[in-house]
Protein backbone atom coordinates (compact mmCIF):
# COMPACT_ATOMS: atom_id res chain seq x y z
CA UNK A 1 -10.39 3.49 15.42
CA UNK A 2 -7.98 5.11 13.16
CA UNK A 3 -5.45 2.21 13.56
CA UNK A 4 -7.97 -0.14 12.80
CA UNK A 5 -8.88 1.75 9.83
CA UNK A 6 -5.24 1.31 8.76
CA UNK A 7 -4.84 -2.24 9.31
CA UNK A 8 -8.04 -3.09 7.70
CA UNK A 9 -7.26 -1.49 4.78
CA UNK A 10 -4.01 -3.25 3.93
CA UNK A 11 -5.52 -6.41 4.57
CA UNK A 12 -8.21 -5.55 2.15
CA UNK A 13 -6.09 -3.79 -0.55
CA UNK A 14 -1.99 -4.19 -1.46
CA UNK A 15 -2.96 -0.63 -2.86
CA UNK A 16 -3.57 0.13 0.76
CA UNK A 17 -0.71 -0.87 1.98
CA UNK A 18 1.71 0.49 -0.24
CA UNK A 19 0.31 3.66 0.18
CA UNK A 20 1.96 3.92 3.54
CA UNK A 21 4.09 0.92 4.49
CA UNK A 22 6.76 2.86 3.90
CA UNK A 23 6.00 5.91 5.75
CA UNK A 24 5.51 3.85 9.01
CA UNK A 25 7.89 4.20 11.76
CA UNK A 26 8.29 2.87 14.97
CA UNK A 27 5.52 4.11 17.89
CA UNK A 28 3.31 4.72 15.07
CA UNK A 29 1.10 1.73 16.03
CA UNK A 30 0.51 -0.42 19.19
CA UNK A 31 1.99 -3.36 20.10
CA UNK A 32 -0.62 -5.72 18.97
CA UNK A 33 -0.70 -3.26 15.29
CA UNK A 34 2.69 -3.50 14.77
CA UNK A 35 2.56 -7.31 15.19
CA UNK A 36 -0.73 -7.73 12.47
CA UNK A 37 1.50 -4.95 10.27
CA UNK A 38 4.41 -7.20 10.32
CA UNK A 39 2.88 -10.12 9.76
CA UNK A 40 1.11 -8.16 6.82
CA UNK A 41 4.45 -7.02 4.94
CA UNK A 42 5.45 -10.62 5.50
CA UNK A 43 2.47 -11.98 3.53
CA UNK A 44 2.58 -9.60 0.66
CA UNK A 45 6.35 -10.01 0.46
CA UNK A 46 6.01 -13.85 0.08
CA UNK A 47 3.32 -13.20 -2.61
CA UNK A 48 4.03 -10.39 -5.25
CA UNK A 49 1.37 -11.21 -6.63
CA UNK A 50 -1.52 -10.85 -3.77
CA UNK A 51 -4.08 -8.07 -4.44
CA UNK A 52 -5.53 -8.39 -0.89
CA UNK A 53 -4.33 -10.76 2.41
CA UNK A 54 -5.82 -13.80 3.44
CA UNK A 55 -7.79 -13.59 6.55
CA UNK A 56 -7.08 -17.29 7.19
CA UNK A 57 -3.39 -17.26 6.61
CA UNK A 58 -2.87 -14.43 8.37
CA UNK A 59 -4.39 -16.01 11.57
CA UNK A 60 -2.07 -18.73 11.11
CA UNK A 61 1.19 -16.75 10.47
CA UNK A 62 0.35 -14.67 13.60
CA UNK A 63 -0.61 -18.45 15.45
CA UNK A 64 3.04 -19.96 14.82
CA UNK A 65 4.76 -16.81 16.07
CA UNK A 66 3.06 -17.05 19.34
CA UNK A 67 3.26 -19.57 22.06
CA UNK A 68 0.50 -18.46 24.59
CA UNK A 69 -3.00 -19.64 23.55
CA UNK A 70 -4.49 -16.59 25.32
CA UNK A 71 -2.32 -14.17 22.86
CA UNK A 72 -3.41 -16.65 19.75
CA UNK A 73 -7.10 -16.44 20.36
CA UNK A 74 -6.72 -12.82 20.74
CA UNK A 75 -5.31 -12.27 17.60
CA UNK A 76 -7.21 -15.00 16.18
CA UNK A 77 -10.52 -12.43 16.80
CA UNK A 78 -8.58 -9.43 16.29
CA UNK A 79 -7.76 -10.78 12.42
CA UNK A 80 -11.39 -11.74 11.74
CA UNK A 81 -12.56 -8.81 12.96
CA UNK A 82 -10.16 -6.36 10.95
CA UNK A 83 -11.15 -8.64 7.64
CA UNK A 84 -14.82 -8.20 8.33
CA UNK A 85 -14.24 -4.56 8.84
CA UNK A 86 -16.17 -1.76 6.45
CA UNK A 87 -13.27 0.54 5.52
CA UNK A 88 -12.61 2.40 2.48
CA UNK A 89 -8.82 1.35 1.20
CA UNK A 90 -8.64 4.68 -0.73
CA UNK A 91 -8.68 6.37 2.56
CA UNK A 92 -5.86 4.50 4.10
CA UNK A 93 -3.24 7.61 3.71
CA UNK A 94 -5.82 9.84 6.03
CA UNK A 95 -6.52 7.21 8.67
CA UNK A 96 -2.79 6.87 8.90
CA UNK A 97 -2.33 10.95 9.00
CA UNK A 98 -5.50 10.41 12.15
CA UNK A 99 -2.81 7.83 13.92
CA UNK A 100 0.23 10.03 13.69
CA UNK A 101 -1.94 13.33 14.91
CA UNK A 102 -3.56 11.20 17.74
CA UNK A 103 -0.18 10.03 18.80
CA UNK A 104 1.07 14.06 18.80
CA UNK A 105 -1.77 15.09 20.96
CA UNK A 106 -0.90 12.23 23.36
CA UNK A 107 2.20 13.14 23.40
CA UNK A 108 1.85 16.72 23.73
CA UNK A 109 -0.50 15.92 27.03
CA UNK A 110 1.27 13.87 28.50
CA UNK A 111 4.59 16.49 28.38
CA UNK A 112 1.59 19.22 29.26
CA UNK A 113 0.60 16.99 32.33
CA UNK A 114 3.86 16.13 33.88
CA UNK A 115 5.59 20.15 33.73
CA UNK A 116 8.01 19.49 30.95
CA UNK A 117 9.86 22.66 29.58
CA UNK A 118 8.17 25.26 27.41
CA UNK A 119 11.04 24.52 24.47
CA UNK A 120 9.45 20.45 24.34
CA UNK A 121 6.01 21.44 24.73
CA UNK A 122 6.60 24.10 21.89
CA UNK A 123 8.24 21.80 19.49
CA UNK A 124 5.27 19.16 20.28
CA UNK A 125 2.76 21.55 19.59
CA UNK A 126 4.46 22.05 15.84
CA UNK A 127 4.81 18.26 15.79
CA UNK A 128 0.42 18.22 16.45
CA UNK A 129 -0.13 21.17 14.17
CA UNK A 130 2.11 19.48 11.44
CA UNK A 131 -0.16 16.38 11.40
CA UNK A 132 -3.14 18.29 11.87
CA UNK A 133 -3.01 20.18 8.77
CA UNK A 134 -1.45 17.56 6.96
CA UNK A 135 -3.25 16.35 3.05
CA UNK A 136 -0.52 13.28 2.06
CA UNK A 137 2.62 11.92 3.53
CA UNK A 138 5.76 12.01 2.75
CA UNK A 139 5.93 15.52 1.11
CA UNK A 140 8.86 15.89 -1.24
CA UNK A 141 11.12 19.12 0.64
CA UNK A 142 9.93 22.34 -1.33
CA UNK A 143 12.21 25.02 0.06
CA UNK A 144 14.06 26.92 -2.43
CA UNK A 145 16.86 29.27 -0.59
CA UNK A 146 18.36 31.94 -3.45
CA UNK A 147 21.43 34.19 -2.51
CA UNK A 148 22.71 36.21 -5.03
CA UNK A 149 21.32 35.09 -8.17
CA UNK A 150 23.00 35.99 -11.68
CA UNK A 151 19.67 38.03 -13.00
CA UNK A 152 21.00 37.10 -16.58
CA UNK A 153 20.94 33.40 -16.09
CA UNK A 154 17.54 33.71 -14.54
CA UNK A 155 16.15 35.84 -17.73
CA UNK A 156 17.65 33.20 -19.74
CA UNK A 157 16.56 30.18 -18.04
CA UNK A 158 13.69 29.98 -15.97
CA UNK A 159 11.69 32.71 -17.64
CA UNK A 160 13.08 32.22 -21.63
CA UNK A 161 10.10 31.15 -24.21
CA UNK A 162 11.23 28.01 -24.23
CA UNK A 163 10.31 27.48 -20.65
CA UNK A 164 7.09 29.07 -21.00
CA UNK A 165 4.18 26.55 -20.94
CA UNK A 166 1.45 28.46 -23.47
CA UNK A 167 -2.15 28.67 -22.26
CA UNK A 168 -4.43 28.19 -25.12
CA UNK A 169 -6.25 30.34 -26.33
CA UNK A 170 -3.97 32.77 -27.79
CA UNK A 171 -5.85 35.81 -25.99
CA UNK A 172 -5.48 34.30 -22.27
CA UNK A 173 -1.68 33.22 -23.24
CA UNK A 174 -0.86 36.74 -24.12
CA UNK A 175 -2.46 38.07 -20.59
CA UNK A 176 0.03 35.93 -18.75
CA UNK A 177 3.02 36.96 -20.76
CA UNK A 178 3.15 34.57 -23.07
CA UNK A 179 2.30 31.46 -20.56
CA UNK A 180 3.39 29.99 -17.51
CA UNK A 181 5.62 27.85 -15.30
CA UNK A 182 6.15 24.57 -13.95
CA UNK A 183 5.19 25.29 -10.53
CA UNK A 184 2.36 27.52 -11.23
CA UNK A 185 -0.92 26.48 -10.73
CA UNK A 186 -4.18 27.43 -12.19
CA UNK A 187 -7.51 27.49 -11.24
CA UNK A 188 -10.53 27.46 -13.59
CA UNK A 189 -14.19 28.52 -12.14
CA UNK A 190 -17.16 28.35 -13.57
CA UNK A 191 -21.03 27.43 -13.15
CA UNK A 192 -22.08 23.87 -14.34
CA UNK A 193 -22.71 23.54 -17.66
CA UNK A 194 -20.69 26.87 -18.52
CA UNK A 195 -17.58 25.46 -20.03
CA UNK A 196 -14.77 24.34 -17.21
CA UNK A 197 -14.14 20.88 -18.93
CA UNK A 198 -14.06 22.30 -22.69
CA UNK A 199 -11.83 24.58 -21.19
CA UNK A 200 -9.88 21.86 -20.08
CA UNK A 201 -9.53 20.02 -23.55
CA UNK A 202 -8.82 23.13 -25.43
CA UNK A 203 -5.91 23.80 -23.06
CA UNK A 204 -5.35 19.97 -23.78
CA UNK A 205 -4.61 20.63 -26.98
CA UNK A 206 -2.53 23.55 -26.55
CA UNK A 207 -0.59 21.21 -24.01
CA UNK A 208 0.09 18.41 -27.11
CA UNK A 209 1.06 20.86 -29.63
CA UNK A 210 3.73 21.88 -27.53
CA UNK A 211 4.95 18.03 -27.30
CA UNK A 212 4.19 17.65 -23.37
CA UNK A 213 2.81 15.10 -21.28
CA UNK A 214 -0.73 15.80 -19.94
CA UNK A 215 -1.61 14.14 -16.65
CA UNK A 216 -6.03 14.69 -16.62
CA UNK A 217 -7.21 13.27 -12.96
CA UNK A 218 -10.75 13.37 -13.48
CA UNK A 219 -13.86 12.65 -10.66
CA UNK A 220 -16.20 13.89 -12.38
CA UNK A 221 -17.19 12.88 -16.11
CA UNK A 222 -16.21 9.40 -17.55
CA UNK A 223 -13.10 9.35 -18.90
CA UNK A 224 -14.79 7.74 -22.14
CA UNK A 225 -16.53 11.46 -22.43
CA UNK A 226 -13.36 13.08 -21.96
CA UNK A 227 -11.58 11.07 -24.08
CA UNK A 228 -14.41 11.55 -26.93
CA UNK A 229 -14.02 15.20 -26.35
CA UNK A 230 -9.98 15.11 -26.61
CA UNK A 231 -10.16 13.42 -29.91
CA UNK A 232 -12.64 15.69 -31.46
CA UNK A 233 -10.64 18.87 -30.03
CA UNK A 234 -7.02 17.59 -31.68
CA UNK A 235 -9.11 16.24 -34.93
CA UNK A 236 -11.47 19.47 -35.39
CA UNK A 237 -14.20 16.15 -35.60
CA UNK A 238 -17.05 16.11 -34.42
CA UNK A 239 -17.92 13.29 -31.51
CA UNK A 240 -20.49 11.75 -34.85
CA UNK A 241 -18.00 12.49 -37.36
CA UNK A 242 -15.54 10.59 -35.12
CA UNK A 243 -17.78 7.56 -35.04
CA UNK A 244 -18.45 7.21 -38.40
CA UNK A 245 -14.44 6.93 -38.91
CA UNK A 246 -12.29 5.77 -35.91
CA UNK A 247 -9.84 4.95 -37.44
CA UNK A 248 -9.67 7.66 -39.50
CA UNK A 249 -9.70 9.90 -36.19
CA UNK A 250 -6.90 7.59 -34.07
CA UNK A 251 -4.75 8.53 -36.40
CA UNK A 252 -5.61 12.10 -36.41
CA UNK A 253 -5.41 12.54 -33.49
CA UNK A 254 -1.77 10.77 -32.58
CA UNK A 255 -0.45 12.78 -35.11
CA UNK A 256 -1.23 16.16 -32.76
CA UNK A 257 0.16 14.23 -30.10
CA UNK A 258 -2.85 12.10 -28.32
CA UNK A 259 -0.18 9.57 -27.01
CA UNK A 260 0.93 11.90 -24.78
CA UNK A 261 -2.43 12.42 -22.91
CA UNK A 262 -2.73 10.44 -19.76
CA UNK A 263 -6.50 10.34 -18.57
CA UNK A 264 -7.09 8.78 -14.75
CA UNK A 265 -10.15 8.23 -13.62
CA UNK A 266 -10.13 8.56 -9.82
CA UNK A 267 -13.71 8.13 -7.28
CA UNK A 268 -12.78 10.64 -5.45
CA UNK A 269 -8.88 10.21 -5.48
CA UNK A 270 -6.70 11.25 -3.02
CA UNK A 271 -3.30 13.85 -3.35
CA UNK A 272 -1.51 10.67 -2.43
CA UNK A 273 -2.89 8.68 -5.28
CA UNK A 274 -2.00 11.53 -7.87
CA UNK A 275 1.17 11.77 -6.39
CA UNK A 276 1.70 8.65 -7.12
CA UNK A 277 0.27 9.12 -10.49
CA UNK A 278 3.04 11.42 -11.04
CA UNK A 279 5.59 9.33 -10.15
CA UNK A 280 4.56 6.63 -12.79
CA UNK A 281 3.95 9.03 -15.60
CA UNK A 282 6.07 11.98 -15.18
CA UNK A 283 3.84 14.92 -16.85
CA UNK A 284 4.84 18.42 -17.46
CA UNK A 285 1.39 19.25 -16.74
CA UNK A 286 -1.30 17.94 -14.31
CA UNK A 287 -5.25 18.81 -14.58
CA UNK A 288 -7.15 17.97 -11.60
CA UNK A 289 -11.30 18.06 -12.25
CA UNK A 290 -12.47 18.84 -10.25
CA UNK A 291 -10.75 19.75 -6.62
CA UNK A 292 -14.00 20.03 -4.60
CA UNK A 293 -14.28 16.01 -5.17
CA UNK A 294 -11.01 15.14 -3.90
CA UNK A 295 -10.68 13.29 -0.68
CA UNK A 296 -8.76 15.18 1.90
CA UNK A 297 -9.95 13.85 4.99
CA UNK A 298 -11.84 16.77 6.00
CA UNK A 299 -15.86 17.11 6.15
CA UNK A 300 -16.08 20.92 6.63
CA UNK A 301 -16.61 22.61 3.41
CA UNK A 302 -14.97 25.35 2.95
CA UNK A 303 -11.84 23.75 4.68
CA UNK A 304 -11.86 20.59 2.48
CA UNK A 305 -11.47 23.19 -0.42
CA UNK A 306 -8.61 24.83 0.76
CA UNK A 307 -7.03 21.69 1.78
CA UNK A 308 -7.56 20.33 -1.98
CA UNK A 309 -6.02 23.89 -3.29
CA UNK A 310 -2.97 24.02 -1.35
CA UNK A 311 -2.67 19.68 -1.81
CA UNK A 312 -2.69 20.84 -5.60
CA UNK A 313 -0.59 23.78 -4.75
CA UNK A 314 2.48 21.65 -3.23
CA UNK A 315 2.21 18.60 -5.93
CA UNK A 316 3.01 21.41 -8.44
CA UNK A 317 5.90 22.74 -6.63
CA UNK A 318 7.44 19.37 -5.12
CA UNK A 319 7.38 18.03 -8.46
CA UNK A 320 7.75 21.11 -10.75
CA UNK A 321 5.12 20.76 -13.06
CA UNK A 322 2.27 22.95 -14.01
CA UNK A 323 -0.74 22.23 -12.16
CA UNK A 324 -4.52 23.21 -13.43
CA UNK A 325 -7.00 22.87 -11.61
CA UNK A 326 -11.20 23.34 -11.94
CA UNK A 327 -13.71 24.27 -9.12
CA UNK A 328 -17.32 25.36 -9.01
CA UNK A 329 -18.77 28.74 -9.40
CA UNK A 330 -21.13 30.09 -6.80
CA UNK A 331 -25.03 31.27 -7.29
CA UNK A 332 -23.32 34.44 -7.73
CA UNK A 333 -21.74 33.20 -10.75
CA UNK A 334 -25.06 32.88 -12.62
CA UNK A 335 -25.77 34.51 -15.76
CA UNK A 336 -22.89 37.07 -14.99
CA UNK A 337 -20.13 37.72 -17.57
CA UNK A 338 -16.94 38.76 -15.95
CA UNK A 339 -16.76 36.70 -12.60
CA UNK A 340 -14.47 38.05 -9.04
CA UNK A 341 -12.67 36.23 -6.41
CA UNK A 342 -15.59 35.85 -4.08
CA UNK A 343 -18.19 34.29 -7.25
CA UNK A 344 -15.59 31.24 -5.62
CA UNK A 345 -18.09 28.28 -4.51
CA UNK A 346 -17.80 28.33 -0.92
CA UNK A 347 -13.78 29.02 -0.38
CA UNK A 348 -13.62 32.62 -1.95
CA UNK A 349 -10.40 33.33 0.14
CA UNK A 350 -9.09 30.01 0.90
CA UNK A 351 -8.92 28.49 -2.90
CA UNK A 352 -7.60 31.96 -3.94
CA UNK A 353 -4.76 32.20 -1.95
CA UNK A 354 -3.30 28.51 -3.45
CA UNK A 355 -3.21 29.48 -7.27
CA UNK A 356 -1.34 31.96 -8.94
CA UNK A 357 -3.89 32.60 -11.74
CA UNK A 358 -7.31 32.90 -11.46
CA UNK A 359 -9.59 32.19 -15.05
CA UNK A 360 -13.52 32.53 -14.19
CA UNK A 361 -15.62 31.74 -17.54
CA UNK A 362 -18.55 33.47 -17.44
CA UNK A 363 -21.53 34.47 -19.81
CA UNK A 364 -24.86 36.88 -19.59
CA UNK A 365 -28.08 34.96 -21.51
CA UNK A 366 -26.73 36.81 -24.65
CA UNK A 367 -23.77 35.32 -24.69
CA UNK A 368 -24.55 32.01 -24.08
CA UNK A 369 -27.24 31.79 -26.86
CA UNK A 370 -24.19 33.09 -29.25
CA UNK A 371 -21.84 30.52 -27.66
CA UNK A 372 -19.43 33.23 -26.35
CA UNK A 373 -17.89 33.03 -22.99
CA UNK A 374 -16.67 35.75 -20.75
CA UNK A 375 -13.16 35.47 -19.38
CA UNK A 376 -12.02 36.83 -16.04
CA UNK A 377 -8.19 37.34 -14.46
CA UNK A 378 -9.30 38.45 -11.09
CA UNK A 379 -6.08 37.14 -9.70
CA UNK A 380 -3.29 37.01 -12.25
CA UNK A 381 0.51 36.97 -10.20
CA UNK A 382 2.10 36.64 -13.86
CA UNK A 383 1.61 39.52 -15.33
CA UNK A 384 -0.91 41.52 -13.08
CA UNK A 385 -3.07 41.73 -16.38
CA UNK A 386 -7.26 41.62 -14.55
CA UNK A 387 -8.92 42.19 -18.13
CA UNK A 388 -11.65 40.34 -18.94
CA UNK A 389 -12.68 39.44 -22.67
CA UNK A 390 -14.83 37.51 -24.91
CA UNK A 391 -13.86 34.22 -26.41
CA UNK A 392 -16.16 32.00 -28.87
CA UNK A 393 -16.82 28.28 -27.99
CA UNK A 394 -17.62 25.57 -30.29
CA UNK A 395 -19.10 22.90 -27.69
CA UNK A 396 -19.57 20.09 -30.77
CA UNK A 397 -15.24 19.90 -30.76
CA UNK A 398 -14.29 21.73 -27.34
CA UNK A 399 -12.97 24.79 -28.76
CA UNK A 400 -12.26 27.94 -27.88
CA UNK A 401 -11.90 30.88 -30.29
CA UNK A 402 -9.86 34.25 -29.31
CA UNK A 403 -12.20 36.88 -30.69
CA UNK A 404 -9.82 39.57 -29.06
C-alpha cells in the first residue's frame, strides 16, 4: 500500500515527486514500481512545466515500451488505478520512509529465517530501527568530532556577541546570557489564547532589528493575521491604525526590516517541506507554529510530539540556524503563573528533551486582567538561569514589555 501511496502521489503532484525522486535507489520499489517511476521521471523531464502527469500519456509511454499485450493491459489498469487513487501528495516523504522500513523488516526476516550470522542480522536490525524512527530523508550528516580545541578561538568565535542571536524581550535575553545560538532551539508553551503567537512576533521583531532572516512556518493562524500582527509589532500601529494608512505602515515597517520576514503557510507541513523551505530561503532563524500540527507520520500522540521536537531539533543543527518552536500547554497550565516541564501538553518528557530552552508564559486571573504574563525557564541549558518573572503585553501591537 505504501508503494502505491508513493506512486500515486507523483502522478498527482511534481511536488510529490521531487520530494523523493532523488532519494530513490535501486530495490526500493518492485519491478512493476520501478517501471511506472521511470516512466514518471521521463514524463516530467520532457515537460518542465507539468504540475501533475497525465494518466493517459502515461498509459501510452508504458504501452510502447512493452511488447506483450498481457504486460500492457496490466499496466494499462495499474495506471488508471494509481490516478484514481485518494492519496495525500504532502505525505509522499512518509509513505516512502513506510517502503524503505517495510523493505528492512523483510529483509531482516528473511536473514532471521535462513540462520545468517548475528553480525548481518545486527546491522539489519539498525538498518529497520533507522527507518523506523525516521521524520524526513536525506538528513544532512550532523556529527561534530572536536579534539583539542584552542579555548580562545572558541570564546572568540562561536560564543562572541556578535554570534549571539538576542531573544527579545530584554529580561528573557539577559537569562540566557545575552541570547543564543544557531543550533539552539527553543520551545515556547502556553495555554490557548495566553500569548504563544505574540510571543512569536515580538521575538520577530527582535529577529529584524538584528538584520536576520526570519523563516515563520505557520499551521495554525492565517498568515494574513500574522502578517497584520508583524506589521503592527515593527510599526508600534495598531492593526486599525494600520488600515487607515497602508502605505504609511509598508513603509514603516521595511524600514525595521519587514523584507526580511518570510511567512509560509503550511496545512500541516511536513520537516521535509521546511527543509526544503530552508534551502530556498536560507534564514538565520526558523519559527515553527505550532509543532503538534506537523505531519510526522505517526498517529500516537505523545510520540508524534516527540517526533516533531527532535524533526525541529535536527533541522536546527543540520542547517545551523536557530530554531523556535511553539506547543500547547496542558489543563495544568490553566490560570497558573510560573509553568514546569510536565504543564507540557501530552509529551512532558519527550518535547523536553529536544530543546535547549524551555519559555512557558503563564498568568493567574490577576494577571491576565492587567495584561501581564508570567515567564518560566524550567529548562534553560544556556545559562542554567530557572527564574521566572513578569513581563507586560500589549495584545493591540504584539508586544512584550520587560517590567524586570
Amino acid at each position: 500500500m505504501s508503494e502505491r501511496n508513493v506512486l500515486a502521489a507523483c502522478i498527482a503532484s511534481r511536488g510529490a515527486y521531487h520530494n523523493i525522486e532523488g532519494d530513490i535507489k535501486d530495490g526500493d520499489l518492485g519491478e512493476q514500481g520501478k517501471i511506472i517511476f521511470d516512466h514518471i521521471r521521463q514524463y516530467y523531464d520532457r515537460d518542465t512545466t507539468a504540475r501533475f502527469v497525465d494518466a493517459d500519456l502515461l498509459q501510452s509511454s508504458i504501452s510502447r515500451a512493452l511488447s506483450n499485450p498481457k504486460h500492457r493491459e496490466m499496466f494499462d489498469d495499474l495506471v488508471s488505478s494509481l490516478s484514481q487513487a485518494d492519496v495525500s501528495p504532502e505525505n509522499v516523504v512518509f509513505d516512502f520512509i513506510e517502503v524503505r522500513r517495510q523493505s528492512a523488516g523483510a529483509k531482516l526476516a528473511s536473514a532471521l529465517a535462513a540462520g545468517r550470522s548475528a553480525t548481518e542480522c545486527s546491522l539489519l536490525v539498525d538498518e529497520y530501527g533507522k527507518w523506523a524512527s525516521a521524520t524526513v530523508l536525506g538528513e544532512k550528516d550532523d556529527s561534530e568530532i572536536v579534539r583539542g580545541a584552542s579555548v580562545s578561538d572558541l570564546v572568540e568565535g562561536k560564543y562572541s556577541e556578535q554570534e549571539l542571536i538576542k531573544i527579545w524581550p530584554r529580561a528573557l535575553n539577559e537569562r540566557l546570557d545575552g541570547g543564543l545560538l544557531r543550533g539552539h532551539h527553543m520551545l515556547i508553551f502556553a495555554r490557548p489564547e495566553m500569548g504563544k503567537t505574540l510571543m512569536l512576533v515580538n521575538m520577530i521583531a527582535g529577529f529584524l532589528r538584528q538584520n536576520l532572516t526570519v523563516l515563520y512556518v505557520g499551521n495554525e493562524d492565517p498568515l494574513s493575521d500574522i502578517v497584520m500582527r508583524a506589521v503592527s509589532r515593527l510599526t508600534g500601529m495598531t492593526k486599525y491604525e494600520v488600515m487607515e494608512d497602508p502605505e504609511g505602515a509598508d513603509y514603516l515597517a521595511r524600514e525595521m526590516g519587514y523584507d526580511n520576514l518570510i511567512l509560509a503557510g503550511l496545512a500541516p507541513g511536513t520537516p521535509r517541506e521546511i527543509q526544503g523551505l530552508i534551502n530556498d530561503y536560507s534564514p538565520d532563524v526558523v519559527m515553527i507554529d505550532q509543532l503538534r500540527n506537523l505531519n510526522v507520520n505517526e498517529e500516537q500522540f505523545t510520540q508524534k510530539l516527540e517526533k516533531a521536537a527532535t524533526a525541529a531539533r535536527n533541522l536546527g543543527k543540520a542547517n545551523n540556524v536557530l530554531m523556535v518552536s511553539v506547543t500547547q500547554a496542558g489543563d495544568s497550565a490553566s490560570g497558573k503563573g510560573p509553568l514546569e516541564m510536565g504543564d507540557v501538553d501530552s509529551s512532558n518528557t519527550g518535547i523536553p528533551a529536544q530543546v535547549d530552552v524551555m519559555v512557558g508564559v503563564g498568568a493567574s486571573a490577576d494577571d491576565e486582567a492587567s495584561n501581564r504574563r508570567i515567564l518560566s525557564l524550567p529548562k534553560n541549558k544556556r545559562s542554567g538561569n530557572h527564574s521566572f518573572f513578569p513581563v507586560g503585553i500589549d495584545p493591540q501591537t504584539s508586544t512584550v514589555r520587560s517590567l524586570s
